[in-house]
PDB file of N, CA and C in Angstrom:
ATOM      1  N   UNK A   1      46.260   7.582  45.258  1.00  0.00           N
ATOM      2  CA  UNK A   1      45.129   8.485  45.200  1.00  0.00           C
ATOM      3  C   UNK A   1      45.033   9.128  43.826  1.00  0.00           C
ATOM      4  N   UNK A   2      46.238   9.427  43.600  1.00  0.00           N
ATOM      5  CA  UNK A   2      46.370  10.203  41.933  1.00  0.00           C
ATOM      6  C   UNK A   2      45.522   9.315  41.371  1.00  0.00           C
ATOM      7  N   UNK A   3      46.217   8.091  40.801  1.00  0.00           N
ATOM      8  CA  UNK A   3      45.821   7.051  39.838  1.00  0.00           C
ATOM      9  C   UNK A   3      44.382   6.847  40.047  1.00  0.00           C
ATOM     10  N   UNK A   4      43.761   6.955  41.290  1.00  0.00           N
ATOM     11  CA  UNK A   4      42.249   6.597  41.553  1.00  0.00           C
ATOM     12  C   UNK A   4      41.852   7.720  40.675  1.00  0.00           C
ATOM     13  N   UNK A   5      42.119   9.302  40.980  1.00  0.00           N
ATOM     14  CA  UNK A   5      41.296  10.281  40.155  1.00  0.00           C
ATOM     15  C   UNK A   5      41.314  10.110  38.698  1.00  0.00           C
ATOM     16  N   UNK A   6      42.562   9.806  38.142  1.00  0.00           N
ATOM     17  CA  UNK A   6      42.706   9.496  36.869  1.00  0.00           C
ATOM     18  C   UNK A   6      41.322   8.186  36.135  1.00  0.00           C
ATOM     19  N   UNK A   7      41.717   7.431  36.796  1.00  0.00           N
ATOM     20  CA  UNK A   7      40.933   6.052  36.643  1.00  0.00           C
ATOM     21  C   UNK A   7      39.475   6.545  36.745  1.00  0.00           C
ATOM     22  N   UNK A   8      38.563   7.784  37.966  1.00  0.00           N
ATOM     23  CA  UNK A   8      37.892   7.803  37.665  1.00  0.00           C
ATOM     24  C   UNK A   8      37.437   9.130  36.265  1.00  0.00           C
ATOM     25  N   UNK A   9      37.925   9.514  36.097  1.00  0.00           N
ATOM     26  CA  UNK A   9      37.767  10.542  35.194  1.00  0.00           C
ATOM     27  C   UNK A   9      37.965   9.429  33.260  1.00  0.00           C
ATOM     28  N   UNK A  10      39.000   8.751  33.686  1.00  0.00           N
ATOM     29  CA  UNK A  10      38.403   8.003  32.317  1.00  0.00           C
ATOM     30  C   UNK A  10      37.113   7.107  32.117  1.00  0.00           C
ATOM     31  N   UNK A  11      37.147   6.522  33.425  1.00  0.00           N
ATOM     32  CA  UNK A  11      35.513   5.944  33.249  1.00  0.00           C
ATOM     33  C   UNK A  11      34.490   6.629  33.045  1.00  0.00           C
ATOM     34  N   UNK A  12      34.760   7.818  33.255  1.00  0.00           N
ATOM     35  CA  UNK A  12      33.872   8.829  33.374  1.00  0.00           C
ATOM     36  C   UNK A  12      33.703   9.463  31.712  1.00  0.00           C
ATOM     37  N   UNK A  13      34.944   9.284  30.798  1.00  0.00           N
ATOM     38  CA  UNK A  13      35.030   9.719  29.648  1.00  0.00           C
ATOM     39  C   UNK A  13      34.093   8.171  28.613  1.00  0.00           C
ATOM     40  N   UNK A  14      34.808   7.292  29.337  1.00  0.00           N
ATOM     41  CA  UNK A  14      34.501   6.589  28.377  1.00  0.00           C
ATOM     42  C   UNK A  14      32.620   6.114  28.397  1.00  0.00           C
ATOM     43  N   UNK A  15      32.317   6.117  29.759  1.00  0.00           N
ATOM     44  CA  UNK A  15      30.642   6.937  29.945  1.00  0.00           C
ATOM     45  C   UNK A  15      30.093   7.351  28.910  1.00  0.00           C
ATOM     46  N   UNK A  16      30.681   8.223  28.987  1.00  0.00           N
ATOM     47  CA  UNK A  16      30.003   9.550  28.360  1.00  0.00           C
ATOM     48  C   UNK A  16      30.173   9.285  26.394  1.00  0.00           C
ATOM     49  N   UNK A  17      31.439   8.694  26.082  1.00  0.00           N
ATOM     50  CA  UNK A  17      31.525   7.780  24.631  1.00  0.00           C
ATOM     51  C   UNK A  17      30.772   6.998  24.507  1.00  0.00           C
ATOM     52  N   UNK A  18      30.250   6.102  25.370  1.00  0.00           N
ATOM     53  CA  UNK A  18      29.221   5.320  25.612  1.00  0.00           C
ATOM     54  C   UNK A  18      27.659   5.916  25.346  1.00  0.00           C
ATOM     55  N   UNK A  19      26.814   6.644  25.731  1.00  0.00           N
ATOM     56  CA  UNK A  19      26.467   7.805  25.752  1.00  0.00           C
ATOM     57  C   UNK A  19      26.050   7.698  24.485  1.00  0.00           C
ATOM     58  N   UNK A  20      26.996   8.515  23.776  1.00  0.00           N
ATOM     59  CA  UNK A  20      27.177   9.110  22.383  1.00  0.00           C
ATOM     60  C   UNK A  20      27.168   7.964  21.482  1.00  0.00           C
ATOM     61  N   UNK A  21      27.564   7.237  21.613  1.00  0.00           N
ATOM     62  CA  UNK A  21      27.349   5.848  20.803  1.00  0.00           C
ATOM     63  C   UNK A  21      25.992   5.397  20.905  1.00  0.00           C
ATOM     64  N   UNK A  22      25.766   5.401  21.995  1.00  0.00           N
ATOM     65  CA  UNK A  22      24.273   4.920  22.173  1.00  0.00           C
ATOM     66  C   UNK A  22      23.087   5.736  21.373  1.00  0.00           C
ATOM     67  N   UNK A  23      23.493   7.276  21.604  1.00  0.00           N
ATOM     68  CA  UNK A  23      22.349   7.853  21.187  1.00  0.00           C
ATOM     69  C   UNK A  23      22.418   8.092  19.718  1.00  0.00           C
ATOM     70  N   UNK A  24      23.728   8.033  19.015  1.00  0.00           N
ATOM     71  CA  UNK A  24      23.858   7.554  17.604  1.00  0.00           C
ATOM     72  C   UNK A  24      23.568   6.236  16.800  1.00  0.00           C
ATOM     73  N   UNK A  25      23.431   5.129  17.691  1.00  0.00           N
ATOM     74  CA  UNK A  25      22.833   4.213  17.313  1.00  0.00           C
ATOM     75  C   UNK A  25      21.378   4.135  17.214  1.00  0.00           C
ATOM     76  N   UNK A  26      20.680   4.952  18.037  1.00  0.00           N
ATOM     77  CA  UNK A  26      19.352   4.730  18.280  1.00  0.00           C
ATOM     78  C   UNK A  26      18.578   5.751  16.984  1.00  0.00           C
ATOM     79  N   UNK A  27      19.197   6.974  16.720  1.00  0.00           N
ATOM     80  CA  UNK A  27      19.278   7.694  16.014  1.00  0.00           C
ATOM     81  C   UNK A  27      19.036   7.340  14.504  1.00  0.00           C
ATOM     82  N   UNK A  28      20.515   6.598  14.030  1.00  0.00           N
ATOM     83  CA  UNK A  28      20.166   5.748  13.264  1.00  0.00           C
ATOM     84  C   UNK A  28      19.188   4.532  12.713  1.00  0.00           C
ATOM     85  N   UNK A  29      19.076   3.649  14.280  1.00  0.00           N
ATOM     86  CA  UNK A  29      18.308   2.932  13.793  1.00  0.00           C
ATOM     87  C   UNK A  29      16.525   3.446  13.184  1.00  0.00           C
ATOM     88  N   UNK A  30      16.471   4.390  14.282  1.00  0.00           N
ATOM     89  CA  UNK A  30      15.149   5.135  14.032  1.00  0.00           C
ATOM     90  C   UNK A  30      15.197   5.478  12.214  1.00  0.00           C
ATOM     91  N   UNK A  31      16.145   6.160  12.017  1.00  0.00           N
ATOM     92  CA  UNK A  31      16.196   6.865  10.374  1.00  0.00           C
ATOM     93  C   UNK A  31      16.125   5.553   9.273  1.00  0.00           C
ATOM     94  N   UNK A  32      17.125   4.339   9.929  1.00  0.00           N
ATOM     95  CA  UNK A  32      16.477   3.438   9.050  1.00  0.00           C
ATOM     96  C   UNK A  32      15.068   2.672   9.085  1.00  0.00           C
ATOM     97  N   UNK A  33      15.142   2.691   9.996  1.00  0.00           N
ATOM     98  CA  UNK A  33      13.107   2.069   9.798  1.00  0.00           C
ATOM     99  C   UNK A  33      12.434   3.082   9.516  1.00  0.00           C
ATOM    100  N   UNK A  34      12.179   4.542   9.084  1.00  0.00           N
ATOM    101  CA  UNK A  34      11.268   5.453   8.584  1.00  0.00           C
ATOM    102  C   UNK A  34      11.910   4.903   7.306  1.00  0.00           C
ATOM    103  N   UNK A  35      12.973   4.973   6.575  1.00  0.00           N
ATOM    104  CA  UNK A  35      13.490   4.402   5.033  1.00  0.00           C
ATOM    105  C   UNK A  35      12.927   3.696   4.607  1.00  0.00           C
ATOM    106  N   UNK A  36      12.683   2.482   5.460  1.00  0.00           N
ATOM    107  CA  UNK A  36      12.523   1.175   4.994  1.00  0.00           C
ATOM    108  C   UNK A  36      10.532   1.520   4.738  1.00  0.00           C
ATOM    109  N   UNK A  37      10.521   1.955   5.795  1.00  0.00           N
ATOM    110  CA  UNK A  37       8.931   2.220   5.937  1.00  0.00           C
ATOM    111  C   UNK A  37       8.398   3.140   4.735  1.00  0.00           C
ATOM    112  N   UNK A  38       9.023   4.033   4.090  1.00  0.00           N
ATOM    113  CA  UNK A  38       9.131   4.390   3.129  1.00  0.00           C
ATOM    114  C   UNK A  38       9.210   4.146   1.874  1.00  0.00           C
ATOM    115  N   UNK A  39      10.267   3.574   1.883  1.00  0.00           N
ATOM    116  CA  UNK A  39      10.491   2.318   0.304  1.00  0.00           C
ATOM    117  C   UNK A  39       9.655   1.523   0.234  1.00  0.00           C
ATOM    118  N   UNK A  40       9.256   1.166   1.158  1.00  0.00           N
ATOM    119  CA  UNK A  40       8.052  -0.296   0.876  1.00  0.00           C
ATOM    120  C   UNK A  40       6.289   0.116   0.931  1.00  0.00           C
ATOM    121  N   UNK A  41       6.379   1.957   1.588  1.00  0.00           N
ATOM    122  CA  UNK A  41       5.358   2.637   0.866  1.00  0.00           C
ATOM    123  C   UNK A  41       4.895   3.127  -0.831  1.00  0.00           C
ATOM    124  N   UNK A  42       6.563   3.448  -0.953  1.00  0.00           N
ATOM    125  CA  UNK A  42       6.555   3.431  -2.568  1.00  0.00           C
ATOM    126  C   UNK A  42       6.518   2.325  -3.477  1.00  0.00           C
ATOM    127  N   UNK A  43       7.178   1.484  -3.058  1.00  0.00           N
ATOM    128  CA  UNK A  43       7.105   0.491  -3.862  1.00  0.00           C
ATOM    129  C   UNK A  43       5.578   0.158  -4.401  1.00  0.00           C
ATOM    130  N   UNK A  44       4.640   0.031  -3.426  1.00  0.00           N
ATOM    131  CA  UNK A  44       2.859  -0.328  -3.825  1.00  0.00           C
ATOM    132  C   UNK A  44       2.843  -1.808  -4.072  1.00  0.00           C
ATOM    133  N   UNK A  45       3.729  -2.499  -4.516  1.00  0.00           N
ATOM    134  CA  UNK A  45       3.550  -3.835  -5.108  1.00  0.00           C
ATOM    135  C   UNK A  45       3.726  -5.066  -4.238  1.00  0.00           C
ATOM    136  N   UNK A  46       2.232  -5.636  -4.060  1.00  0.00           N
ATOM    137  CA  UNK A  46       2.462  -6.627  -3.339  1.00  0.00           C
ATOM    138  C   UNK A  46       2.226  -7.946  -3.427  1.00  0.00           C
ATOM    139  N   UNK A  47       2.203  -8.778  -3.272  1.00  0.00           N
ATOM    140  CA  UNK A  47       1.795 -10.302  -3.291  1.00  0.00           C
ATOM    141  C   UNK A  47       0.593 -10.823  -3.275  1.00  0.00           C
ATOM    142  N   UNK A  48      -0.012 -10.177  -2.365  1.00  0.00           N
ATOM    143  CA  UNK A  48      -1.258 -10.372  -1.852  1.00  0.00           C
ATOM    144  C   UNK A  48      -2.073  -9.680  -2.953  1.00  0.00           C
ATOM    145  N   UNK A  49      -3.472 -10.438  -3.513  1.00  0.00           N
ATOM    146  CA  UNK A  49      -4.425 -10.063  -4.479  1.00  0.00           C
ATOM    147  C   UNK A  49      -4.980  -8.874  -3.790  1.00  0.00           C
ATOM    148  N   UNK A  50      -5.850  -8.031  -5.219  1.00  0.00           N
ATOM    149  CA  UNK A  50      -6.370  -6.948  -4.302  1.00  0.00           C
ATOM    150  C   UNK A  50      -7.744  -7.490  -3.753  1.00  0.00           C
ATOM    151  N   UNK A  51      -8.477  -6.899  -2.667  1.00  0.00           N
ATOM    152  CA  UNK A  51      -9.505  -7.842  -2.225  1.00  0.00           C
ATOM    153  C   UNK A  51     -10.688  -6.701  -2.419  1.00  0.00           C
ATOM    154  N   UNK A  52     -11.478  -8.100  -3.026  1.00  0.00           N
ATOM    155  CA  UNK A  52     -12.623  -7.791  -3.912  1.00  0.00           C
ATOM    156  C   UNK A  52     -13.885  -8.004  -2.820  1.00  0.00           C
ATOM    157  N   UNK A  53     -14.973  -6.911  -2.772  1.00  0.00           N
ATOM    158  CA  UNK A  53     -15.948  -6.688  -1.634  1.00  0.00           C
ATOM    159  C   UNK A  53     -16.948  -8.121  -1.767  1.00  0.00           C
ATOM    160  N   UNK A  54     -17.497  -8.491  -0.804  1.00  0.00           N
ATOM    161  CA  UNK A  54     -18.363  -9.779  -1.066  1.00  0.00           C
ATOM    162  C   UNK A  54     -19.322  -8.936  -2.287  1.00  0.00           C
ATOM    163  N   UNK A  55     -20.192  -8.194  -2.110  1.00  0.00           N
ATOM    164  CA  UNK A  55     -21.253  -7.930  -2.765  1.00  0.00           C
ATOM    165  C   UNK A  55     -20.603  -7.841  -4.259  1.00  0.00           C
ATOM    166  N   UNK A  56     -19.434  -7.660  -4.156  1.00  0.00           N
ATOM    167  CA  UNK A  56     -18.652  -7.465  -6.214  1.00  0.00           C
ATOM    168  C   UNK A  56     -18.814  -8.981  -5.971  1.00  0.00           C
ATOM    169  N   UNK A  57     -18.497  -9.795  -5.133  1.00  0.00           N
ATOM    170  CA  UNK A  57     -18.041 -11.211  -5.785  1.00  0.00           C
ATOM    171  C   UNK A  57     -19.165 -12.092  -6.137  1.00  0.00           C
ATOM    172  N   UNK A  58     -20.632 -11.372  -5.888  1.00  0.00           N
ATOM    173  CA  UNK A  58     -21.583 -12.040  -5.428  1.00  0.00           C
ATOM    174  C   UNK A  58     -21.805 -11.741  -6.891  1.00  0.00           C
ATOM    175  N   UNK A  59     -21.707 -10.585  -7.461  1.00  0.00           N
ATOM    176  CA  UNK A  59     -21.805  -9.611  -8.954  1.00  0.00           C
ATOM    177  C   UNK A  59     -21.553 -10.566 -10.061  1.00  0.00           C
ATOM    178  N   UNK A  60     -20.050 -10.708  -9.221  1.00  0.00           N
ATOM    179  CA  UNK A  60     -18.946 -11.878 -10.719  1.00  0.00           C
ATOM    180  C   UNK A  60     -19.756 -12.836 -10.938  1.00  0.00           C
ATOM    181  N   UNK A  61     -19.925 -13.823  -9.285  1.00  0.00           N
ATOM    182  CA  UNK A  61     -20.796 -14.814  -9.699  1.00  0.00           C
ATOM    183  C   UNK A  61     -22.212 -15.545 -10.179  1.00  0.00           C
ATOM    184  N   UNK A  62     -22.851 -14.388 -10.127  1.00  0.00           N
ATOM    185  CA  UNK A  62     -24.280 -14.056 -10.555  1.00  0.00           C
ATOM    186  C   UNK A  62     -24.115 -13.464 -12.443  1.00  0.00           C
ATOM    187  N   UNK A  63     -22.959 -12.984 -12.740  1.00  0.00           N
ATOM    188  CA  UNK A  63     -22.656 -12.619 -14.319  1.00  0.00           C
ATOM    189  C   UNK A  63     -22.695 -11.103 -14.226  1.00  0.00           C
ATOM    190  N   UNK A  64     -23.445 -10.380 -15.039  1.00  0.00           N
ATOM    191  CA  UNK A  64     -23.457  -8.980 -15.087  1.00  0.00           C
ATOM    192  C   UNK A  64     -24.049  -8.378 -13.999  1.00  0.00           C
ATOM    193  N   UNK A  65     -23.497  -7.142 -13.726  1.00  0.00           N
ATOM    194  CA  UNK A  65     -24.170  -6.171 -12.549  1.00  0.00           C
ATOM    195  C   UNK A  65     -25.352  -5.729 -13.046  1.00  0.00           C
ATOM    196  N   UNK A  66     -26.272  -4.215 -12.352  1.00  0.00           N
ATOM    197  CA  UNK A  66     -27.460  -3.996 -12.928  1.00  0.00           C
ATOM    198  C   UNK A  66     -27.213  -2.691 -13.970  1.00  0.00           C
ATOM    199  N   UNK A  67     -25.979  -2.271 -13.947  1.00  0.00           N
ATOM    200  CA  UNK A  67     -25.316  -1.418 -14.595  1.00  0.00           C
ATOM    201  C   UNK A  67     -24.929  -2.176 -16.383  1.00  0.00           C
ATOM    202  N   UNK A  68     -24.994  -3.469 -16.133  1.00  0.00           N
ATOM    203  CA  UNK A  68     -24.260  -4.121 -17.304  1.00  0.00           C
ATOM    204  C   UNK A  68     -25.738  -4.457 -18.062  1.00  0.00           C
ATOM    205  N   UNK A  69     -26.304  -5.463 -16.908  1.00  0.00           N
ATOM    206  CA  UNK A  69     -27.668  -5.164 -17.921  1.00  0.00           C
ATOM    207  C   UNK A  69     -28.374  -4.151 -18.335  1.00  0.00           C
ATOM    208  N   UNK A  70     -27.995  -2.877 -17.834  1.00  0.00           N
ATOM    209  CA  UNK A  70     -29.326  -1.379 -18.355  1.00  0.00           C
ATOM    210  C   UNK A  70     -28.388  -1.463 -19.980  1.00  0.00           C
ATOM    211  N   UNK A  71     -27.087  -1.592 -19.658  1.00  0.00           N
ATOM    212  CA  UNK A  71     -26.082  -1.201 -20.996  1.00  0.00           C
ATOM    213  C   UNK A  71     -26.667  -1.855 -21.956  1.00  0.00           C
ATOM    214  N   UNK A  72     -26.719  -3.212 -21.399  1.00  0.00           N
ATOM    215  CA  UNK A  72     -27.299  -4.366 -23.060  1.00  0.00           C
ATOM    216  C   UNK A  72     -28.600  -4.482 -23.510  1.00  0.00           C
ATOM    217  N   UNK A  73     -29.522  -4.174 -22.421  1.00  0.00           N
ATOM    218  CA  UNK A  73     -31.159  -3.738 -22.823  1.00  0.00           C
ATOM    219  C   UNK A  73     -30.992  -2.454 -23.555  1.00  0.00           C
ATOM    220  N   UNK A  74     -30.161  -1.289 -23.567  1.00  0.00           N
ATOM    221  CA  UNK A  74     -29.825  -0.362 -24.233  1.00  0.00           C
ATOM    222  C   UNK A  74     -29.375  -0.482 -25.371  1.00  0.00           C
ATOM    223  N   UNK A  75     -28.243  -1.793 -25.823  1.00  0.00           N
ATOM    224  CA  UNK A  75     -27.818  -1.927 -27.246  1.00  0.00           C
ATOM    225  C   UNK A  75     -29.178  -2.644 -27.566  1.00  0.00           C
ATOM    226  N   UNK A  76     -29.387  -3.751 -27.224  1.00  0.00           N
ATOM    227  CA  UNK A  76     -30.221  -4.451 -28.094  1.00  0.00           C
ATOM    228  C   UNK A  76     -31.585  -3.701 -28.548  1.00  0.00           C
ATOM    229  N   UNK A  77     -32.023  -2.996 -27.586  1.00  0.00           N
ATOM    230  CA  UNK A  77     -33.122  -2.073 -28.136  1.00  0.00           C
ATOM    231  C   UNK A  77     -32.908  -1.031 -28.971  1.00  0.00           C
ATOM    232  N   UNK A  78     -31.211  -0.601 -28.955  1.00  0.00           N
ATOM    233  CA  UNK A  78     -30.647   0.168 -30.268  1.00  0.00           C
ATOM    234  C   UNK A  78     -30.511  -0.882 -31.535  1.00  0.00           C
ATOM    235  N   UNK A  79     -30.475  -2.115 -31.313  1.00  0.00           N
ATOM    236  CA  UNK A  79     -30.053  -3.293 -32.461  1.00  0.00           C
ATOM    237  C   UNK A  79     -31.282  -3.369 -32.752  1.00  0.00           C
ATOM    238  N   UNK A  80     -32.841  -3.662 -32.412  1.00  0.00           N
ATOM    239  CA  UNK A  80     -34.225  -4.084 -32.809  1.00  0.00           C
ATOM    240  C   UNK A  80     -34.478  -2.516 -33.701  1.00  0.00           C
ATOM    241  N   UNK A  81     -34.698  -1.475 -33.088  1.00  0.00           N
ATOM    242  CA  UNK A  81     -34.911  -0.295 -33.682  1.00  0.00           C
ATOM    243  C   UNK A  81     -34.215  -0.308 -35.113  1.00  0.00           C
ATOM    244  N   UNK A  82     -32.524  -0.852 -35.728  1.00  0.00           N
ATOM    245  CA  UNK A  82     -32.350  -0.550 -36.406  1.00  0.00           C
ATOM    246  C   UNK A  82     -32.728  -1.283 -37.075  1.00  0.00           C
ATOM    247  N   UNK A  83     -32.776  -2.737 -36.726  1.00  0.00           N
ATOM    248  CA  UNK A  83     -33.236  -3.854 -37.776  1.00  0.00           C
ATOM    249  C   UNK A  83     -34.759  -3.661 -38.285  1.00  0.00           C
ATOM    250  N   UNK A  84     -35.559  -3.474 -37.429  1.00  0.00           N
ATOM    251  CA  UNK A  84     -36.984  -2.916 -37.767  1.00  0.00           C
ATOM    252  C   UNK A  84     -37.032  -1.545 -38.635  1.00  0.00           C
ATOM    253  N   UNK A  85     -35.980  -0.597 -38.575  1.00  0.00           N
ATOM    254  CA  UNK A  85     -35.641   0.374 -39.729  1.00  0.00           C
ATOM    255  C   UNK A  85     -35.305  -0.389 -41.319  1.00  0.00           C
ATOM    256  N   UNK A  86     -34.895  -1.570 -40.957  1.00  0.00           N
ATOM    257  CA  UNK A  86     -34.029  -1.546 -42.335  1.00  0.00           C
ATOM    258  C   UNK A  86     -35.009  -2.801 -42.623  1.00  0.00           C
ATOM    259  N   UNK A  87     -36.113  -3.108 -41.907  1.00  0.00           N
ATOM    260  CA  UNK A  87     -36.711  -4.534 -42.476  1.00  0.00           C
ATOM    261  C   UNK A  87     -37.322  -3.457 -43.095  1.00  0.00           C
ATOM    262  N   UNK A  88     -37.926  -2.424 -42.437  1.00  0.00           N
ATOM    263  CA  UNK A  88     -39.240  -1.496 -43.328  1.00  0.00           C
ATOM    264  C   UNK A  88     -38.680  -0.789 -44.613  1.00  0.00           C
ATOM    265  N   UNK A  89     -37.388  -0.803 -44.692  1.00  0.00           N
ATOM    266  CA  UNK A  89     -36.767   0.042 -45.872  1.00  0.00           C
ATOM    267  C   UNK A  89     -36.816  -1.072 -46.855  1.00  0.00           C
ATOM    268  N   UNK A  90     -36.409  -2.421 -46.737  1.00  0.00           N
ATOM    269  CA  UNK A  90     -36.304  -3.785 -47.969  1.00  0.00           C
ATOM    270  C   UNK A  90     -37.652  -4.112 -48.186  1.00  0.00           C
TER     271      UNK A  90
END
């Protein structure tokens, strides 16, 4: 009868080590996947291209946007103005 109480009181310990192991493992594992989830937030760098909206790609492949042409109707009508300055000055 002794030996039975004994016997159950260590199963009962080692339970309870069990337990504690368990909930330190889980513990851990949790802390390492927020890490990892972390580091590979910082990091930023990835493999994968950055992805470009259809309507930009439609942009690329058509040549300048309507932003690019106001720019160059803007130089060149700054380039005619000056050349027409300097034809009237020669």
């Amino acid at each position: 009868m002794h030996r039975l109480i004994q016997t159950a009181i260590i199963s009962r310990q080692c339970e309870g080590e069990s337990r504690v192991v368990n909930r330190k493992k889980k513990i851990n594992q949790t802390l390492k996947a927020k890490a990892k989830k972390a580091n590979k937030k910082l990091a930023g760098t990835s493999n994968k291209p950055k992805y470009i909206a259809k309507a930009d790609r439609e942009k690329l492949v058509n040549g300048y946007s309507v932003m690019d042409k106001q720019a160059l109707n803007s130089q060149a009508a700054t380039l005619v103005e000056t050349l027409s300055t300097n034809a009237n000055l020669g």
